[in-house]
PDB file of N, CA and C in Angstrom:
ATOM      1  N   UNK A   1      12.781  33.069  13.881  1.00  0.00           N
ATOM      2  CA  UNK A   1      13.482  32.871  12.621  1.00  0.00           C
ATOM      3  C   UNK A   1      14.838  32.237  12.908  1.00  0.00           C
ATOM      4  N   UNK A   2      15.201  31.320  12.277  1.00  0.00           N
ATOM      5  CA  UNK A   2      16.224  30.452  12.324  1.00  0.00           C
ATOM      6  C   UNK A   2      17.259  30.525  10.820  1.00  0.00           C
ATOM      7  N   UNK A   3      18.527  30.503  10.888  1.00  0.00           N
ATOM      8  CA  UNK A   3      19.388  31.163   9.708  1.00  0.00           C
ATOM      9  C   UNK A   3      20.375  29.738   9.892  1.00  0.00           C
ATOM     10  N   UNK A   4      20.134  29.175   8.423  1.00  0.00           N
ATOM     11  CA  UNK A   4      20.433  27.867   7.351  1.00  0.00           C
ATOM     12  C   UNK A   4      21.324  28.283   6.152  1.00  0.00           C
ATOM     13  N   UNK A   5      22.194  27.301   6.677  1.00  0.00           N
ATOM     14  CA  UNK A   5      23.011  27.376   5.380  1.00  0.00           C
ATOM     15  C   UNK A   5      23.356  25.778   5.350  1.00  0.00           C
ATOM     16  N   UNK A   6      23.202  25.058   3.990  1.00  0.00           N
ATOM     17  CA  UNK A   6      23.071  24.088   3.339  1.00  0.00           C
ATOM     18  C   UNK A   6      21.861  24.144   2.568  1.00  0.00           C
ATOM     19  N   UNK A   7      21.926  22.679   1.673  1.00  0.00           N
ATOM     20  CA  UNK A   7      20.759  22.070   0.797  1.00  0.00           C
ATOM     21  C   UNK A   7      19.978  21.847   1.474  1.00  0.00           C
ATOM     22  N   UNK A   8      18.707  22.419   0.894  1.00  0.00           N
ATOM     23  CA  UNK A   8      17.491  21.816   0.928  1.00  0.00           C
ATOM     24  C   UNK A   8      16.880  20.271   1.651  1.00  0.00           C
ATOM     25  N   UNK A   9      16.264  19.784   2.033  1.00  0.00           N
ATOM     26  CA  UNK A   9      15.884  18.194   2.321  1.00  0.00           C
ATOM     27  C   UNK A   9      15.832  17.476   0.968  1.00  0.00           C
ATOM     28  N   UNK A  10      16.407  16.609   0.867  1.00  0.00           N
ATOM     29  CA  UNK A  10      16.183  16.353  -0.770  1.00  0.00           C
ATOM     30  C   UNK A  10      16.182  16.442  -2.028  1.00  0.00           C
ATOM     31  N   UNK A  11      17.186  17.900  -1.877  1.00  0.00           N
ATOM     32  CA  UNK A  11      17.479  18.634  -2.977  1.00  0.00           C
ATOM     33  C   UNK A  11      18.832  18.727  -2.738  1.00  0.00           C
ATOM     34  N   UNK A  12      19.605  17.916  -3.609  1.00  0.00           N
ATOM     35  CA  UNK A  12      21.045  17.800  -3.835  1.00  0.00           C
ATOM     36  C   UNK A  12      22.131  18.939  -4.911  1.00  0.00           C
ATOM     37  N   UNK A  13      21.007  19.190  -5.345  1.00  0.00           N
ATOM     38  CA  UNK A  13      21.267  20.613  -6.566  1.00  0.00           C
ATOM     39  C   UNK A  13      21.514  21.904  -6.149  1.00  0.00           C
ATOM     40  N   UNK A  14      21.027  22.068  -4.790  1.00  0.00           N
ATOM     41  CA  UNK A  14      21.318  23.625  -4.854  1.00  0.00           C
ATOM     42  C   UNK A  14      21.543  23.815  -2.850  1.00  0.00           C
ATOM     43  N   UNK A  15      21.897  25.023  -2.672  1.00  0.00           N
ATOM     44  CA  UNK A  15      22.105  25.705  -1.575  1.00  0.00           C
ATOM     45  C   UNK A  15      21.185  26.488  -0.985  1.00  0.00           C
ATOM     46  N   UNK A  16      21.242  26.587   0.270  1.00  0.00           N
ATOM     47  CA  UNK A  16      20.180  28.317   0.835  1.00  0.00           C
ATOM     48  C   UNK A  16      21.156  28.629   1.644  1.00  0.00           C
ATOM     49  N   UNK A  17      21.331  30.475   1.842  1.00  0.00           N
ATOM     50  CA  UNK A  17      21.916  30.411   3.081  1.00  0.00           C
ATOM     51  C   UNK A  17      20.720  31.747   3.209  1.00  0.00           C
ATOM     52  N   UNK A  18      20.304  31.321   4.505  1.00  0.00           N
ATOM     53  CA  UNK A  18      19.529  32.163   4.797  1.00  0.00           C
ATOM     54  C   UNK A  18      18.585  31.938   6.056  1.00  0.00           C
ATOM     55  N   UNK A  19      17.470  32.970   6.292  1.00  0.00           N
ATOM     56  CA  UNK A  19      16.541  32.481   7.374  1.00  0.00           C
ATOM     57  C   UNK A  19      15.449  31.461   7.326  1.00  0.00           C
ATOM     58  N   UNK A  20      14.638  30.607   7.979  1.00  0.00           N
ATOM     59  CA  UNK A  20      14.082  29.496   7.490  1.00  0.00           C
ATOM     60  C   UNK A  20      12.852  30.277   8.802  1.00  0.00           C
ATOM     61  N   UNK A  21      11.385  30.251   8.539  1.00  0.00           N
ATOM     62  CA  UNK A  21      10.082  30.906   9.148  1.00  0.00           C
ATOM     63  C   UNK A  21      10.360  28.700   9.980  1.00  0.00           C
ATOM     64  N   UNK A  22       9.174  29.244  10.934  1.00  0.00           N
ATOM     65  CA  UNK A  22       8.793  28.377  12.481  1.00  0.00           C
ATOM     66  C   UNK A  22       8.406  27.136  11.643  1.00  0.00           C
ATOM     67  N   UNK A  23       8.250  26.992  10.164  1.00  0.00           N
ATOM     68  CA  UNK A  23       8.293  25.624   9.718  1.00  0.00           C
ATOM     69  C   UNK A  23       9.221  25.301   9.056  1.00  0.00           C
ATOM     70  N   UNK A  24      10.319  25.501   9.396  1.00  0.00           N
ATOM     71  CA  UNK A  24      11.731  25.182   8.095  1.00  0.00           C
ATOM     72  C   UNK A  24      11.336  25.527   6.631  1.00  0.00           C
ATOM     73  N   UNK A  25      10.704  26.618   6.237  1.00  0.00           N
ATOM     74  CA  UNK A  25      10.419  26.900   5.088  1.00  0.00           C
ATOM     75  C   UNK A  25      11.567  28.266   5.063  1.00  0.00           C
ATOM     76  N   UNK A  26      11.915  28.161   3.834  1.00  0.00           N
ATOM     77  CA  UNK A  26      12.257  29.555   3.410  1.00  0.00           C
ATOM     78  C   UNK A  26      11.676  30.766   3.321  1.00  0.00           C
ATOM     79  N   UNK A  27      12.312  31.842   4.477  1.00  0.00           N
ATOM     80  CA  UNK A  27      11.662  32.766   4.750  1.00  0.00           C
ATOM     81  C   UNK A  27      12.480  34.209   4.795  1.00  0.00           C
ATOM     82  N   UNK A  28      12.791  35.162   3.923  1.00  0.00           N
ATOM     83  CA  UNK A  28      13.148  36.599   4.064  1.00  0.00           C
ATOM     84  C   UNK A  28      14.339  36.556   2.429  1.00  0.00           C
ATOM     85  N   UNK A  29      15.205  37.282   3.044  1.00  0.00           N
ATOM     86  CA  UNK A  29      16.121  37.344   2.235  1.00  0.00           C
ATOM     87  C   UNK A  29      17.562  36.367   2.202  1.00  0.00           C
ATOM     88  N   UNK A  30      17.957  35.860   1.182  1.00  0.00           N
ATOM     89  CA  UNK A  30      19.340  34.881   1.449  1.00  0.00           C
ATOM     90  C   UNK A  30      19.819  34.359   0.015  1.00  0.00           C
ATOM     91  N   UNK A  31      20.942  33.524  -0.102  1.00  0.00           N
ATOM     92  CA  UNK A  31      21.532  33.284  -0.980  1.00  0.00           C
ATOM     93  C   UNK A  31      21.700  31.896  -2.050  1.00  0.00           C
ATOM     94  N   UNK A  32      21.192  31.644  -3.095  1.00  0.00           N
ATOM     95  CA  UNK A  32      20.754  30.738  -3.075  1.00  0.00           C
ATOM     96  C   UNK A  32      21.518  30.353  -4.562  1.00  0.00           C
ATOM     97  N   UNK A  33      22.038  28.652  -4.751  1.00  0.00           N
ATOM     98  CA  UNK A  33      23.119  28.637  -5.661  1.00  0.00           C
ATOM     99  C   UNK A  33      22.691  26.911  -5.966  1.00  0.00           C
ATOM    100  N   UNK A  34      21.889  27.103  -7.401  1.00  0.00           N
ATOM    101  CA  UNK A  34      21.822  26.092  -7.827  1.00  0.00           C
ATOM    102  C   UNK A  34      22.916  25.831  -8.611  1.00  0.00           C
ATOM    103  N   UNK A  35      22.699  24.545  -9.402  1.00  0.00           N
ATOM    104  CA  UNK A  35      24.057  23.613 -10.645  1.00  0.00           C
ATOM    105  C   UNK A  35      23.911  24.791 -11.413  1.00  0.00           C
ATOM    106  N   UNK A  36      22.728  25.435 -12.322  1.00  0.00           N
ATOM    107  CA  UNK A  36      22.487  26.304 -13.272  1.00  0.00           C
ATOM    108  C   UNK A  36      23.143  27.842 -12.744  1.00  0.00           C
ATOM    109  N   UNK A  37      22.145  28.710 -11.901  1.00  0.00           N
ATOM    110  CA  UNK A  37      22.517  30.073 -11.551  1.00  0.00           C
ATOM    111  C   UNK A  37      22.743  30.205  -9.795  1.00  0.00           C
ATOM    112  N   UNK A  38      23.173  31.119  -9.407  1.00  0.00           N
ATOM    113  CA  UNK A  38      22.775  31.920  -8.199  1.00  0.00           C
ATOM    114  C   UNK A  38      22.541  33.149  -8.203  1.00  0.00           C
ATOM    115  N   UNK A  39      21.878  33.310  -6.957  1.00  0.00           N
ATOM    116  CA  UNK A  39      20.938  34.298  -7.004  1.00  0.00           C
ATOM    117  C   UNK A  39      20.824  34.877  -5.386  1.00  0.00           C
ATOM    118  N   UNK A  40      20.343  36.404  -5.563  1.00  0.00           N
ATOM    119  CA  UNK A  40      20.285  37.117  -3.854  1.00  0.00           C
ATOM    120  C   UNK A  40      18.774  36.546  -3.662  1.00  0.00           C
ATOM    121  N   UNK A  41      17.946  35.966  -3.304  1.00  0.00           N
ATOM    122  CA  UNK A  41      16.728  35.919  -3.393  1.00  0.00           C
ATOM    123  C   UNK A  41      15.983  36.091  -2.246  1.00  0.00           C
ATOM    124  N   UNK A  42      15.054  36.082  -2.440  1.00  0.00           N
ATOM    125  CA  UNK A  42      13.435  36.754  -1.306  1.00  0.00           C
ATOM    126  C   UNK A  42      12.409  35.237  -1.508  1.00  0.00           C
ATOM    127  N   UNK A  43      12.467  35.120  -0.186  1.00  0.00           N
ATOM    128  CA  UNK A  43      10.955  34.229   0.480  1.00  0.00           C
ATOM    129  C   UNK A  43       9.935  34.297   1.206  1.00  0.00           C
ATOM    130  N   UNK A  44       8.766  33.987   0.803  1.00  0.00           N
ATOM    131  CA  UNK A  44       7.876  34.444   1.798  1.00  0.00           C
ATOM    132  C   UNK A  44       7.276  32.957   2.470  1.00  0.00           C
ATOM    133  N   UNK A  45       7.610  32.593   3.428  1.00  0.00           N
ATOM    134  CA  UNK A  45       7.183  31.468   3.954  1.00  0.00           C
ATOM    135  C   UNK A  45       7.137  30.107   2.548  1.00  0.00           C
ATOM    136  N   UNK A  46       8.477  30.412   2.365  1.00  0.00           N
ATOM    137  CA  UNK A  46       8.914  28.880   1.174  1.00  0.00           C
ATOM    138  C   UNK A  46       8.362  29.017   0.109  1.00  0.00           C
ATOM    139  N   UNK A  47       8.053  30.281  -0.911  1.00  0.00           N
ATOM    140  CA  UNK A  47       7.574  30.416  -1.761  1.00  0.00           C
ATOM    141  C   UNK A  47       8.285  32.166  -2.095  1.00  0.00           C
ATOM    142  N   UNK A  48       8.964  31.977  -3.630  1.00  0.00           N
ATOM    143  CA  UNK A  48       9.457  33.117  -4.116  1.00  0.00           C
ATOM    144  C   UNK A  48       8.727  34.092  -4.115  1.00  0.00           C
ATOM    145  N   UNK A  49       9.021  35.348  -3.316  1.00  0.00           N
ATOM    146  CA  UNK A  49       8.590  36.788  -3.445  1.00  0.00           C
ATOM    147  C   UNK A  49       9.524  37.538  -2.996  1.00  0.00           C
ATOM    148  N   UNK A  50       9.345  38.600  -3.836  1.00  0.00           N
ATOM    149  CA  UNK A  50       9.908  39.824  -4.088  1.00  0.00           C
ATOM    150  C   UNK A  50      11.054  39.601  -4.923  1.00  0.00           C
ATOM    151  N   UNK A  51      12.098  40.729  -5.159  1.00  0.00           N
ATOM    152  CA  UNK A  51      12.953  40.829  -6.005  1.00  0.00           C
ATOM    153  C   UNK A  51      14.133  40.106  -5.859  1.00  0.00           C
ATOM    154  N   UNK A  52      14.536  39.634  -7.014  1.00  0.00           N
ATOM    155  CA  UNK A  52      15.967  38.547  -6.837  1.00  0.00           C
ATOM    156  C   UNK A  52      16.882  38.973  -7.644  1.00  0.00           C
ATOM    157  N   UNK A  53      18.156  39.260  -7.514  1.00  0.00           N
ATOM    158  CA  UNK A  53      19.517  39.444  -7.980  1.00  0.00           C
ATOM    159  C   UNK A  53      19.768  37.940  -9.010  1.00  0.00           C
ATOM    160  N   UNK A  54      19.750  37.396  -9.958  1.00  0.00           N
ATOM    161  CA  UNK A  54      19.665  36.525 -10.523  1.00  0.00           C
ATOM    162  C   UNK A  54      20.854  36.214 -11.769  1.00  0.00           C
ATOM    163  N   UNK A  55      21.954  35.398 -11.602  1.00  0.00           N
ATOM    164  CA  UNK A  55      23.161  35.254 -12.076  1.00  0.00           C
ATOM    165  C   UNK A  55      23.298  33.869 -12.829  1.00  0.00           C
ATOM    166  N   UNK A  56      23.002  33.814 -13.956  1.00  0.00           N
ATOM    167  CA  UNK A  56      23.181  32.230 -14.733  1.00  0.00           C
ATOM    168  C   UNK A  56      24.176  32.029 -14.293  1.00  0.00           C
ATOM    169  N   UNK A  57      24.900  31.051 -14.756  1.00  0.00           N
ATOM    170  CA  UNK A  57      26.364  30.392 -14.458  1.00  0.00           C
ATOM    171  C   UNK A  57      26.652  30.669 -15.428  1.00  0.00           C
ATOM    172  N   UNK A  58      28.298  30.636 -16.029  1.00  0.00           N
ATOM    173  CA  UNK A  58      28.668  30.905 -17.420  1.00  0.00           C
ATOM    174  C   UNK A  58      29.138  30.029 -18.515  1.00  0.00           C
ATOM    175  N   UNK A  59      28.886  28.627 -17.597  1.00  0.00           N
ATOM    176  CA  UNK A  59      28.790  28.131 -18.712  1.00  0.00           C
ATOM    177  C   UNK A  59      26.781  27.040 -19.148  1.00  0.00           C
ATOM    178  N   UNK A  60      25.888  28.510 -18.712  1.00  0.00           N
ATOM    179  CA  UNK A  60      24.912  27.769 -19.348  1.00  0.00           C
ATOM    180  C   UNK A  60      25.223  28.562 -20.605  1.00  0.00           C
ATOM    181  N   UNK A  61      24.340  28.195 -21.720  1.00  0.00           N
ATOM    182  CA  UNK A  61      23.845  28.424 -23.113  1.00  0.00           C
ATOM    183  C   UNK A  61      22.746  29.209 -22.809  1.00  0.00           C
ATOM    184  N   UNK A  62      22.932  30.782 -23.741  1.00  0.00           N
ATOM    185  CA  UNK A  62      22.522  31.943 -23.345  1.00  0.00           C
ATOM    186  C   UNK A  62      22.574  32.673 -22.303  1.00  0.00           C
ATOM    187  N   UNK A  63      23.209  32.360 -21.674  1.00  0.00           N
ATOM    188  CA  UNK A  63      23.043  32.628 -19.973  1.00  0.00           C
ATOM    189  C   UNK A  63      22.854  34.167 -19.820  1.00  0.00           C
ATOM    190  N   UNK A  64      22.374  34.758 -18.514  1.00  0.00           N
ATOM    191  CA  UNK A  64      21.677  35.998 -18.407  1.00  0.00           C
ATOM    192  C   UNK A  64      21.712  36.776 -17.103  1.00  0.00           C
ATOM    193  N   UNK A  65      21.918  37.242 -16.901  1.00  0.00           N
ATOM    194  CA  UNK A  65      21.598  38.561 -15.802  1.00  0.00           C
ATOM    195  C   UNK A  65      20.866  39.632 -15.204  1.00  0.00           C
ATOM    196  N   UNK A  66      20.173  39.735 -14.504  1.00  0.00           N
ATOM    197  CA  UNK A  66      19.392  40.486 -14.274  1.00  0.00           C
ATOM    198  C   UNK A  66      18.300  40.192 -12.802  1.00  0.00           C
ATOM    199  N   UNK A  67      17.412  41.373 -12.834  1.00  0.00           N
ATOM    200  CA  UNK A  67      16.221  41.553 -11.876  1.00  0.00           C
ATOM    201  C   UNK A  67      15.413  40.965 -12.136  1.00  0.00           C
ATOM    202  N   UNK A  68      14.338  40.146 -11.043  1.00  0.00           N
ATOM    203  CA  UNK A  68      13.231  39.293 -11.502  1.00  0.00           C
ATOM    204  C   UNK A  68      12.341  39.198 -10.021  1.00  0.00           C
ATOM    205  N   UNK A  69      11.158  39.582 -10.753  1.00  0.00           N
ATOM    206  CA  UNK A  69      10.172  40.137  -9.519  1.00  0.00           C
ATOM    207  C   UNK A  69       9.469  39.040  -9.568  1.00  0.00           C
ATOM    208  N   UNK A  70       9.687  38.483  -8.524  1.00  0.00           N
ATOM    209  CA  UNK A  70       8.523  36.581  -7.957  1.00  0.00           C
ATOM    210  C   UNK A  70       7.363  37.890  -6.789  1.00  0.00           C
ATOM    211  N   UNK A  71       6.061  37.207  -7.325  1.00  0.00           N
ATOM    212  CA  UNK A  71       4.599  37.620  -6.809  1.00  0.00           C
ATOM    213  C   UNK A  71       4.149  36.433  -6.419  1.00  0.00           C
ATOM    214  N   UNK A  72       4.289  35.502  -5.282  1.00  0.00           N
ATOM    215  CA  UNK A  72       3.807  34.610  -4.716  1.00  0.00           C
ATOM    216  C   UNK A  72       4.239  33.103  -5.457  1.00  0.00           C
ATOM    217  N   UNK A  73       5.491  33.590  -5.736  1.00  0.00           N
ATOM    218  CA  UNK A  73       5.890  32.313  -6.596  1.00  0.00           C
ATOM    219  C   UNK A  73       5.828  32.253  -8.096  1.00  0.00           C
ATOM    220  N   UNK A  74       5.232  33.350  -8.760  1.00  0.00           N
ATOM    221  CA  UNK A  74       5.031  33.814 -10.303  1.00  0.00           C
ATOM    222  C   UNK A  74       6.238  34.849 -10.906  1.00  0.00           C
ATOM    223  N   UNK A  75       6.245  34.990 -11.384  1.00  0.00           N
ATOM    224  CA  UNK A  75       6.946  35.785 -12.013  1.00  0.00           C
ATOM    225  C   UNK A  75       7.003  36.941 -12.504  1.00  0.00           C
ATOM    226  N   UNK A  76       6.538  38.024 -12.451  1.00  0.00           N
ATOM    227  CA  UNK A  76       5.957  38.807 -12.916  1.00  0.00           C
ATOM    228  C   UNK A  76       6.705  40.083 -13.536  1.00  0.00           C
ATOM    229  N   UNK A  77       8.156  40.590 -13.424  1.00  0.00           N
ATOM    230  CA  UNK A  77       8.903  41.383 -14.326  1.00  0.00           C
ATOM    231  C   UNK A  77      10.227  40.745 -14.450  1.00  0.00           C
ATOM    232  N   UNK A  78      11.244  41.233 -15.305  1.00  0.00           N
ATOM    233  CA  UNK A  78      12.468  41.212 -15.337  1.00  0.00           C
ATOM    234  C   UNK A  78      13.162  42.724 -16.355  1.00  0.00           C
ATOM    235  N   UNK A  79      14.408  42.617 -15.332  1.00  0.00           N
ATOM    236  CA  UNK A  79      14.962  43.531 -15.743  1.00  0.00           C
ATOM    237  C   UNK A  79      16.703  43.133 -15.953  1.00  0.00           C
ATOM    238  N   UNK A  80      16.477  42.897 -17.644  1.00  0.00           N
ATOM    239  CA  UNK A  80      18.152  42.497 -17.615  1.00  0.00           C
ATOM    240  C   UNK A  80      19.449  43.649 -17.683  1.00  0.00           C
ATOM    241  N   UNK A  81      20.372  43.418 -17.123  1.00  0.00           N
ATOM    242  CA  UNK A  81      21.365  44.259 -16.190  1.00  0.00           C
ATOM    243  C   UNK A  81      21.988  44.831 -17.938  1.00  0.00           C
ATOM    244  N   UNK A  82      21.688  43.515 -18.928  1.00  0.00           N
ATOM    245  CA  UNK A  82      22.778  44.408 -20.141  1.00  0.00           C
ATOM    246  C   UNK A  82      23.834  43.888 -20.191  1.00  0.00           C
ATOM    247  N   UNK A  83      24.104  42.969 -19.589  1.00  0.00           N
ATOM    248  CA  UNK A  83      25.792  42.417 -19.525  1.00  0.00           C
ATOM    249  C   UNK A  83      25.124  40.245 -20.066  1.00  0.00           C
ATOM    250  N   UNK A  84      25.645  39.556 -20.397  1.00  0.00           N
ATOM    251  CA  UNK A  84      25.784  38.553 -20.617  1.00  0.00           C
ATOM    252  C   UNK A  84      27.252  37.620 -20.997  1.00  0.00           C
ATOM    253  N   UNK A  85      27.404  36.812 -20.087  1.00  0.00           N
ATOM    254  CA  UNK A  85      28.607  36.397 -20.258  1.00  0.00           C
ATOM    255  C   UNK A  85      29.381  35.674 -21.470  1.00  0.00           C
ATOM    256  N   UNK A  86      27.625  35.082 -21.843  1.00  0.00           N
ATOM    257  CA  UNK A  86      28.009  34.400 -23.546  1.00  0.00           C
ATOM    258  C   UNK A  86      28.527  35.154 -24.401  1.00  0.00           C
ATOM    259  N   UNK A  87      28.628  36.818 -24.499  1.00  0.00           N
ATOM    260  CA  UNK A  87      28.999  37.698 -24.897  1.00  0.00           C
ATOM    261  C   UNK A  87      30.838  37.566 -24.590  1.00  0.00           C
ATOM    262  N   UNK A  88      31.103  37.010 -24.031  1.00  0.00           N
ATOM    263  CA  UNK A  88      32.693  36.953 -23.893  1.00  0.00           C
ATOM    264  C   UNK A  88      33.231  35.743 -24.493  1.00  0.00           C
ATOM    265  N   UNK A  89      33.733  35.911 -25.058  1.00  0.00           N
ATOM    266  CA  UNK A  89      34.807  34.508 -25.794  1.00  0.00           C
ATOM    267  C   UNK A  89      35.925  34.156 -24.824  1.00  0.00           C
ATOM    268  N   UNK A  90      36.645  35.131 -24.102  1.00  0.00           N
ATOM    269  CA  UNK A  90      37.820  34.609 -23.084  1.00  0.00           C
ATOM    270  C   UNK A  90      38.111  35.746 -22.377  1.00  0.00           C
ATOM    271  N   UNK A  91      38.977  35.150 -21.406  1.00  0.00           N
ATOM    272  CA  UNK A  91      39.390  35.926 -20.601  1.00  0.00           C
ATOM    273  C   UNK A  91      39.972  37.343 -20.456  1.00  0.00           C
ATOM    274  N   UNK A  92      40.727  37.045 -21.748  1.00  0.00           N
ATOM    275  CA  UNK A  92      41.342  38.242 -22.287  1.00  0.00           C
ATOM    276  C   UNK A  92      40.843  39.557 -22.600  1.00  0.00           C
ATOM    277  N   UNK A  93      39.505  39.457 -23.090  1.00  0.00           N
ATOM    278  CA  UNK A  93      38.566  40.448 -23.259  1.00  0.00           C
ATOM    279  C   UNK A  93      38.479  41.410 -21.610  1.00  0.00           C
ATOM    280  N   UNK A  94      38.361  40.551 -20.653  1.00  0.00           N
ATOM    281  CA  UNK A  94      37.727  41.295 -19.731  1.00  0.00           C
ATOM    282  C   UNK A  94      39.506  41.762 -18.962  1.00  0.00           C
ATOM    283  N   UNK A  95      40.800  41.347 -19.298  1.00  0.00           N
ATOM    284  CA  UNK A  95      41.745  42.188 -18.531  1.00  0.00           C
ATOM    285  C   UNK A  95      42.344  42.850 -19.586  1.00  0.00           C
ATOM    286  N   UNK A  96      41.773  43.285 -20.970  1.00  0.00           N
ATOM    287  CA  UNK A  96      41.651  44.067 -21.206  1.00  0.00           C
ATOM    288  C   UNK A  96      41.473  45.708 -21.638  1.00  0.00           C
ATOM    289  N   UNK A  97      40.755  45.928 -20.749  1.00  0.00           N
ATOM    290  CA  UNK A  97      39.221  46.467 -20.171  1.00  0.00           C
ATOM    291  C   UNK A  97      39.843  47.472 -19.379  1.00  0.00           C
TER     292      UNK A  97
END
């Protein structure tokens, strides 16, 4: 196992930092930060599995938070944390607090 941090081959959009399996595929646990969200995420030989920590950015539209269980690259639960940032108008709200 070999541990990568940069973009993808060809993918100018996003980041990995993490371990890469004996074919440069994404493999275990690591950190991963597209234009849209970042996220703690899980690979199983370059294909999403298991559970991911999953963080929109704040300024997408609706943006969201939460748990999301990848089954071989599918999707199969989510669990939102309850917090959404679109829910904040400014800064002020959160020092606040």
């Amino acid at each position: 196992t070999n541990f990568y941090k940069g973009a993808p081959k060809g993918d100018k959009s996003r980041t990995w930092e993490g371990p890469l399996d004996s074919e440069r595929f994404f493999d275990g646990r690591g950190i991963i930060v597209d234009e849209k969200y970042s996220a703690m995420a899980s690979y199983k030989n370059g294909t999403p599995h298991g559970w991911w920590l999953w963080i929109d950015n704040y300024d997408v539209e609706d943006s969201w938070m939460g748990w999301v269980l990848f089954e071989d690259g599918e999707v199969t639960e989510t669990e939102d944390l309850g917090f959404s940032s679109s829910s904040i108008e400014s800064v002020d709200v959160l020092e606040d607090r």
